[in-house]
C-alpha atoms as a PDB file:
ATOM      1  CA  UNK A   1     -28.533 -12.411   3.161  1.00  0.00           C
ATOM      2  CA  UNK A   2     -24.971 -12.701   4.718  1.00  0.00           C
ATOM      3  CA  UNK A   3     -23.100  -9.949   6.242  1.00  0.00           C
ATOM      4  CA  UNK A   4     -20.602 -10.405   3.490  1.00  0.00           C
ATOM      5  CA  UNK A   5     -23.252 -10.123   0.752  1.00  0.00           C
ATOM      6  CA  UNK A   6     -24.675  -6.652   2.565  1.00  0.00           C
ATOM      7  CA  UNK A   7     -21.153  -5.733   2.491  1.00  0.00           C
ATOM      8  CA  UNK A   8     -20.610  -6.249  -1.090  1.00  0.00           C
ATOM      9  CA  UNK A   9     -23.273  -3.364  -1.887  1.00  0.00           C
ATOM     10  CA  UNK A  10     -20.864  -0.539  -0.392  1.00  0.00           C
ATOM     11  CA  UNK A  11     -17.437  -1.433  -1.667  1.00  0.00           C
ATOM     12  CA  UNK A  12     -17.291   1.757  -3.943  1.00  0.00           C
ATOM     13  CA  UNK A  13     -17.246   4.128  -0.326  1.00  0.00           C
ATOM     14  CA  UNK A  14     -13.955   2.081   1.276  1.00  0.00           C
ATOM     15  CA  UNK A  15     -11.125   4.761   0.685  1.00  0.00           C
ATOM     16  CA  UNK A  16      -7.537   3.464  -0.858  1.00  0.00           C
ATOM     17  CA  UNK A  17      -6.314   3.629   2.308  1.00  0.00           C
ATOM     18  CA  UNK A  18      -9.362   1.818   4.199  1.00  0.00           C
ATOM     19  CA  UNK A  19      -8.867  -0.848   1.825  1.00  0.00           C
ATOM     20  CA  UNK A  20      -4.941  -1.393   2.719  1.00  0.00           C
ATOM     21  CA  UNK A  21      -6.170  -1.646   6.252  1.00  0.00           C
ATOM     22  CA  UNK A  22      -8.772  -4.146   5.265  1.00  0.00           C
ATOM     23  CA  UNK A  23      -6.272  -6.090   4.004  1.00  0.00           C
ATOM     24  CA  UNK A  24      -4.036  -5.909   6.817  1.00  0.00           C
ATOM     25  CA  UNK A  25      -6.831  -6.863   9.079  1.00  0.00           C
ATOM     26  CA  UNK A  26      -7.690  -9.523   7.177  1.00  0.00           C
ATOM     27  CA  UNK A  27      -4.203 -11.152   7.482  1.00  0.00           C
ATOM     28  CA  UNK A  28      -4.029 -11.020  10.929  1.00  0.00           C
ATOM     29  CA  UNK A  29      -2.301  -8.091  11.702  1.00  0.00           C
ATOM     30  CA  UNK A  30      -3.348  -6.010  14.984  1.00  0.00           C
ATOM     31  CA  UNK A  31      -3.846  -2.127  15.121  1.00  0.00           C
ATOM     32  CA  UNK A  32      -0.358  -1.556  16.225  1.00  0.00           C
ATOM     33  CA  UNK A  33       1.087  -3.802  13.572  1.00  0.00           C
ATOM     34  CA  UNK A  34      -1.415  -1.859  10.853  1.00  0.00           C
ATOM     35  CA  UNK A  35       0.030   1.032  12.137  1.00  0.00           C
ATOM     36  CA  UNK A  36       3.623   0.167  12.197  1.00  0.00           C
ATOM     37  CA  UNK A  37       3.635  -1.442   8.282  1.00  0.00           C
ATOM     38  CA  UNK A  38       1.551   2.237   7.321  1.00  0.00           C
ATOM     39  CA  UNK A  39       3.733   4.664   9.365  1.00  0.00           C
ATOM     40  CA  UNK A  40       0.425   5.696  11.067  1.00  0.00           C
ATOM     41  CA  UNK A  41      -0.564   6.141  14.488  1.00  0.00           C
ATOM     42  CA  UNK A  42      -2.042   3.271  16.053  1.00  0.00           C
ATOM     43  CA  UNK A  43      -5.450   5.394  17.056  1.00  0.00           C
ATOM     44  CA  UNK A  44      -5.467   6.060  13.246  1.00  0.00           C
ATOM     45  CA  UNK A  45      -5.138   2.661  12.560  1.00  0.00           C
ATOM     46  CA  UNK A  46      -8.113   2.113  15.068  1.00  0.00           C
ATOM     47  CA  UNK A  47     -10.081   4.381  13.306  1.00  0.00           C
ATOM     48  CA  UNK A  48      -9.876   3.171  10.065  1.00  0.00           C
ATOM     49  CA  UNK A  49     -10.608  -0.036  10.793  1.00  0.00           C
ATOM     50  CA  UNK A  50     -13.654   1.234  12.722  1.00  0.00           C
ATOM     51  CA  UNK A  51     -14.792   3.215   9.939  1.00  0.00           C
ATOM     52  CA  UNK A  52     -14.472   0.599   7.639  1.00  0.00           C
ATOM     53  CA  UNK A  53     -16.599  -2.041   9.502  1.00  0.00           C
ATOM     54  CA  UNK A  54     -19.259   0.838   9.651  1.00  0.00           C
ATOM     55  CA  UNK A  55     -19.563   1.196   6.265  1.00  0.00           C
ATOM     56  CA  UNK A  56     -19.987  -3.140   5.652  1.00  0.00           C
ATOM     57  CA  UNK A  57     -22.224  -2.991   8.951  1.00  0.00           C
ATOM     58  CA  UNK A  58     -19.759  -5.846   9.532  1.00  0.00           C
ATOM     59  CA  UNK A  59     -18.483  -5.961  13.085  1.00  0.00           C
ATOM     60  CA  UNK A  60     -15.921  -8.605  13.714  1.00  0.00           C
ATOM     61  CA  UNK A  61     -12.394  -9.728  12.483  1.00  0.00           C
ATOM     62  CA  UNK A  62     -14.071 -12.420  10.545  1.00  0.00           C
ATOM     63  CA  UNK A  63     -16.508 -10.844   8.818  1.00  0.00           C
ATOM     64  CA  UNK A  64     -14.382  -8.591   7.161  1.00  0.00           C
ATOM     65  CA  UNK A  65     -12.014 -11.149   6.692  1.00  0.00           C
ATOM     66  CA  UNK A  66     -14.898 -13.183   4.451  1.00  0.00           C
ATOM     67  CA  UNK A  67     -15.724  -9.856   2.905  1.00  0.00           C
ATOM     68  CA  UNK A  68     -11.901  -8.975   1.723  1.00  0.00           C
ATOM     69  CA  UNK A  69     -11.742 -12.760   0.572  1.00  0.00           C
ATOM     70  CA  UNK A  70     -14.904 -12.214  -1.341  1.00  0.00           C
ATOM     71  CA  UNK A  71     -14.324  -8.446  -2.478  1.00  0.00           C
ATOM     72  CA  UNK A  72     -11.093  -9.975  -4.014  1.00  0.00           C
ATOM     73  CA  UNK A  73      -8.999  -7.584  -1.449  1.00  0.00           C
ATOM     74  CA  UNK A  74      -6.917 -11.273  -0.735  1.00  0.00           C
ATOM     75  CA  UNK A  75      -7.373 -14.356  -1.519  1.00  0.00           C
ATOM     76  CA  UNK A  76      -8.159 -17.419   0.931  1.00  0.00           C
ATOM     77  CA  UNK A  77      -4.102 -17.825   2.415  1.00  0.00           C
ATOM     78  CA  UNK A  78      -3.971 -14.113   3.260  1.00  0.00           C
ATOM     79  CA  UNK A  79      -2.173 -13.214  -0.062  1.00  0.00           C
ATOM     80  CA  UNK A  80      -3.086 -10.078  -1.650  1.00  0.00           C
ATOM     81  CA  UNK A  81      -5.437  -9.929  -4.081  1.00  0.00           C
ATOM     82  CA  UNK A  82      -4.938  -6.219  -6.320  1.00  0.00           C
ATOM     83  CA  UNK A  83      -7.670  -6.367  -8.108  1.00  0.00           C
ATOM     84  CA  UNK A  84      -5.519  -5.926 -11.306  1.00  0.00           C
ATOM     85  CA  UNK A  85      -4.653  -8.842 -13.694  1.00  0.00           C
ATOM     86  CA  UNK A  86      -0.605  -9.743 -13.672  1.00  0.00           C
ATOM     87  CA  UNK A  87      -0.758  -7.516 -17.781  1.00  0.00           C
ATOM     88  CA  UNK A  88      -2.465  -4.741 -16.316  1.00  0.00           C
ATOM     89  CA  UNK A  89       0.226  -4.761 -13.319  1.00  0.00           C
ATOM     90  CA  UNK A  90       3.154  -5.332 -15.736  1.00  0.00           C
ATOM     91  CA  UNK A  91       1.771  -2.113 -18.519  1.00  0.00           C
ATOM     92  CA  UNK A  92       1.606   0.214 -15.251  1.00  0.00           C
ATOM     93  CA  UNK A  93       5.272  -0.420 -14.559  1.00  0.00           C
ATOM     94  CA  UNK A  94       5.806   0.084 -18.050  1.00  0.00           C
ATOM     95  CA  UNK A  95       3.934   3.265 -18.457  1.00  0.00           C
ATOM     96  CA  UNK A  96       6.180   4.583 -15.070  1.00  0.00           C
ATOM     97  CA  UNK A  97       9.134   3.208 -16.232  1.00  0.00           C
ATOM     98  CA  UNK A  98       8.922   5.055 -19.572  1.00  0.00           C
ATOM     99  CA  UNK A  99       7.411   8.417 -17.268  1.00  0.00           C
ATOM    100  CA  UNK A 100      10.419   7.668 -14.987  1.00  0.00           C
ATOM    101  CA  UNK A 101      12.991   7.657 -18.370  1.00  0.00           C
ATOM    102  CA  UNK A 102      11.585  10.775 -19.756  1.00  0.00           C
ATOM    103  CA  UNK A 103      11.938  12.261 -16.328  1.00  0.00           C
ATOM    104  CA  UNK A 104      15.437  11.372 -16.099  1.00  0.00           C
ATOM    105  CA  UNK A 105      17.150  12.391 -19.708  1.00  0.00           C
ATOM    106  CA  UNK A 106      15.130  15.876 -18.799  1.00  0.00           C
ATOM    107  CA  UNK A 107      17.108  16.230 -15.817  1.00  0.00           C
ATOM    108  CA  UNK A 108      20.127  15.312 -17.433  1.00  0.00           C
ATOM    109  CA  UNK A 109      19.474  17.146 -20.062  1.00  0.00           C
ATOM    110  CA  UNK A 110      18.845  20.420 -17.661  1.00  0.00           C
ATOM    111  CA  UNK A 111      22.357  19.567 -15.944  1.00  0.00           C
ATOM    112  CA  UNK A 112      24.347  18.996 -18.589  1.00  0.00           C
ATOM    113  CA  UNK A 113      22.925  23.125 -19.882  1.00  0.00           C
ATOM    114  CA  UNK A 114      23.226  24.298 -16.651  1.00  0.00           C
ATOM    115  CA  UNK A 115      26.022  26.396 -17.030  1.00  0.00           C
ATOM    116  CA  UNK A 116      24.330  28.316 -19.498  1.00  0.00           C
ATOM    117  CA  UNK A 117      21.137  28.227 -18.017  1.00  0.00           C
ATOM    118  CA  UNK A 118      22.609  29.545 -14.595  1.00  0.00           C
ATOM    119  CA  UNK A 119      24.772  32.012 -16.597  1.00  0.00           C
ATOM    120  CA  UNK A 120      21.568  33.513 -18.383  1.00  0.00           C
ATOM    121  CA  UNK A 121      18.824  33.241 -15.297  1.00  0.00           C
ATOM    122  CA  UNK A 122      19.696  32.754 -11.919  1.00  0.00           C
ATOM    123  CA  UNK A 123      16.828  31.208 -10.942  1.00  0.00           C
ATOM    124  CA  UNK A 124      17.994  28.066 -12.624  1.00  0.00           C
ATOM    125  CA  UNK A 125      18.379  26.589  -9.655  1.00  0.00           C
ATOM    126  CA  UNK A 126      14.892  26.663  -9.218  1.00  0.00           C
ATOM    127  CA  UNK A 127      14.335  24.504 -12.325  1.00  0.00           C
ATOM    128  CA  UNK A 128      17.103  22.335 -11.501  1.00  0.00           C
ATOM    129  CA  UNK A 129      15.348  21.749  -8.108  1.00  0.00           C
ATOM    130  CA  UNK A 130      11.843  20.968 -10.006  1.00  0.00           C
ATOM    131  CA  UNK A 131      13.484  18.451 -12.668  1.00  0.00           C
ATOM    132  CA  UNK A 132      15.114  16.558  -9.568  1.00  0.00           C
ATOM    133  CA  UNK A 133      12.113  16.648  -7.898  1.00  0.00           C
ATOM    134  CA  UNK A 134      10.151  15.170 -10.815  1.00  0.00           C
ATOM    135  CA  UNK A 135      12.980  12.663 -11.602  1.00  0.00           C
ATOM    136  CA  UNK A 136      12.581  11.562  -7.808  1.00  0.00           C
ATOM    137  CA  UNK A 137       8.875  11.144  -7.962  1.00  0.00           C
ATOM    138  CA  UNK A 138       8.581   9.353 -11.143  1.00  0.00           C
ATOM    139  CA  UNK A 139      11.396   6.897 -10.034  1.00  0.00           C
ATOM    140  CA  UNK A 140       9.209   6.772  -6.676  1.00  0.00           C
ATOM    141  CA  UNK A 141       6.172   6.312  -9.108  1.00  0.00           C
ATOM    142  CA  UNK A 142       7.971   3.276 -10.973  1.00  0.00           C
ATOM    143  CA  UNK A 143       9.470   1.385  -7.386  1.00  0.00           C
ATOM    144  CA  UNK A 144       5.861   1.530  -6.342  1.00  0.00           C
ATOM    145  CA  UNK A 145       4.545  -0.339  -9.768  1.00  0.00           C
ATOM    146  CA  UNK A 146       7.415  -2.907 -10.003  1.00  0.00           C
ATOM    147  CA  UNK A 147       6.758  -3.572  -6.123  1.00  0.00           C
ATOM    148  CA  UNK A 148       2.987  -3.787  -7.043  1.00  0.00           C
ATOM    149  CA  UNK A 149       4.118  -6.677  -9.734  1.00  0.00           C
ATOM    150  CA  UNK A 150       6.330  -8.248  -7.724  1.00  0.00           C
ATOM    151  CA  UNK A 151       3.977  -8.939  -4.912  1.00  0.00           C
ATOM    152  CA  UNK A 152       1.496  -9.828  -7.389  1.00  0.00           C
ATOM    153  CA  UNK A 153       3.676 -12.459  -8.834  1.00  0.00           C
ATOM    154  CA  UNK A 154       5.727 -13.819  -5.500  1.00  0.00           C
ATOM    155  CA  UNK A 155       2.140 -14.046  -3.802  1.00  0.00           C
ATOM    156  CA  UNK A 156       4.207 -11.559  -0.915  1.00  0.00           C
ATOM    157  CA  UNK A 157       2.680  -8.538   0.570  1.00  0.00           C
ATOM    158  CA  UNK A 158       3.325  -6.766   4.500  1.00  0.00           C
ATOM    159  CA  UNK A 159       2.344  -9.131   6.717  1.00  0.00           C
ATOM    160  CA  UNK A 160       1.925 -10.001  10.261  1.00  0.00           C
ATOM    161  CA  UNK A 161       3.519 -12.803  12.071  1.00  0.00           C
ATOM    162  CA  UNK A 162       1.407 -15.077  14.719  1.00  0.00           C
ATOM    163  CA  UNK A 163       5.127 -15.034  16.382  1.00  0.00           C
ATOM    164  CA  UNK A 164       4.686 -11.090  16.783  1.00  0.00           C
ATOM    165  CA  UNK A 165       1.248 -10.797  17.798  1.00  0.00           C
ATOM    166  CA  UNK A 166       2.088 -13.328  20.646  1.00  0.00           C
ATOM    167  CA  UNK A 167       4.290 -10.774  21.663  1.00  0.00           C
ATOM    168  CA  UNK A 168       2.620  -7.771  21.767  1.00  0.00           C
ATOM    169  CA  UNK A 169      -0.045  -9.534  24.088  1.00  0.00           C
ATOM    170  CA  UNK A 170       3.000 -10.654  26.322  1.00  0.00           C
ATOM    171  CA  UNK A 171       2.689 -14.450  25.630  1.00  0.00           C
ATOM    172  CA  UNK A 172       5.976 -15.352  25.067  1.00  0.00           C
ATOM    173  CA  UNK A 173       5.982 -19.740  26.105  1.00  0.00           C
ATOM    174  CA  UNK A 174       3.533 -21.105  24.116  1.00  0.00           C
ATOM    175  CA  UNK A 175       3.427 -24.098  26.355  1.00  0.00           C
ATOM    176  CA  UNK A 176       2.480 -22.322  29.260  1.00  0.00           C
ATOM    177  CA  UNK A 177      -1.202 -20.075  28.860  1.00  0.00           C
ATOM    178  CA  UNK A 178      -0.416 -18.195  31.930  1.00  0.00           C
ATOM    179  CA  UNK A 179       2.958 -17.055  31.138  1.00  0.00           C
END
């Protein structure tokens, strides 16, 4: 049985976040790029990625690369594979963008009462504070789907260029191995 197909058995235990770094690794990308594209720290980055590869019992680049192609993590050029179908993609951004609607006529709502409200309690602000907040999350909520889609339909997703790995290892002349 292939490392892949051993693999296969534990996908359920790879965290959201293992799998983005699965991904990442899978493209190409080094720790420090992982690390840079997730706003982690690059030992983080290390970690996960060592963690992960325990749980497959796969332990090289390429072997989790053929398990994220298989897994459907990406597909066989690098792109990203979601695991969602391009309808299931487009009725999430939906769903936020009605969430993130509702979110925003409450807040406008609140701010066009707020006189009133502020008049009668003074801890309106407080509320005011908690509809913004809500407004802001389900708007971060709905750039997060449509992003999702997009990527999903443009084939696009964070990647890492050969050009900058070459450069964090200090080769900058192709031509010349030693330099």
């Amino acid at each position: 049985m292939s490392t892949a197909h051993r693999a296969a058995d534990h996908v359920a235990e790879l965290s959201p976040r293992e799998i983005e770094v699965l991904r990442l690794v899978a493209t190409g990308c080094s720790t420090k790029q992982i690390a840079s594209i997730l706003n982690i720290a690059s030992k983080t980055a290390a970690c996960h990625r060592m963690r992960i590869m325990d749980k497959l019992n796969v332990h090289d680049i390429a072997g989790l690369t053929r398990y994220a192609i298989q897994s459907g993590y990406i597909d066989i050029y690098g792109k990203p594979g979601t695991g969602q179908t391009m309808e299931e993609l487009a009725a999430a951004a939906e769903q936020a963008h009605a969430a993130y609607l509702k979110a925003m006529e409450a807040y406008r709502l609140f701010l066009e009462q707020r006189e009133d409200i502020e008049a009668a309690n003074p801890g309106g602000m407080a509320g005011a504070a908690r509809l913004h907040q809500a407004e802001m999350a389900a708007h971060d909520r709905y750039h997060t789907a449509l992003v999702a889609l997009k990527d999903f339909l443009t084939g696009s997703s964070p990647h890492c260029d050969a050009e900058d790995t070459r450069a964090e290892r200090g080769v900058t002349d192709l031509t010349n191995p030693l330099h």
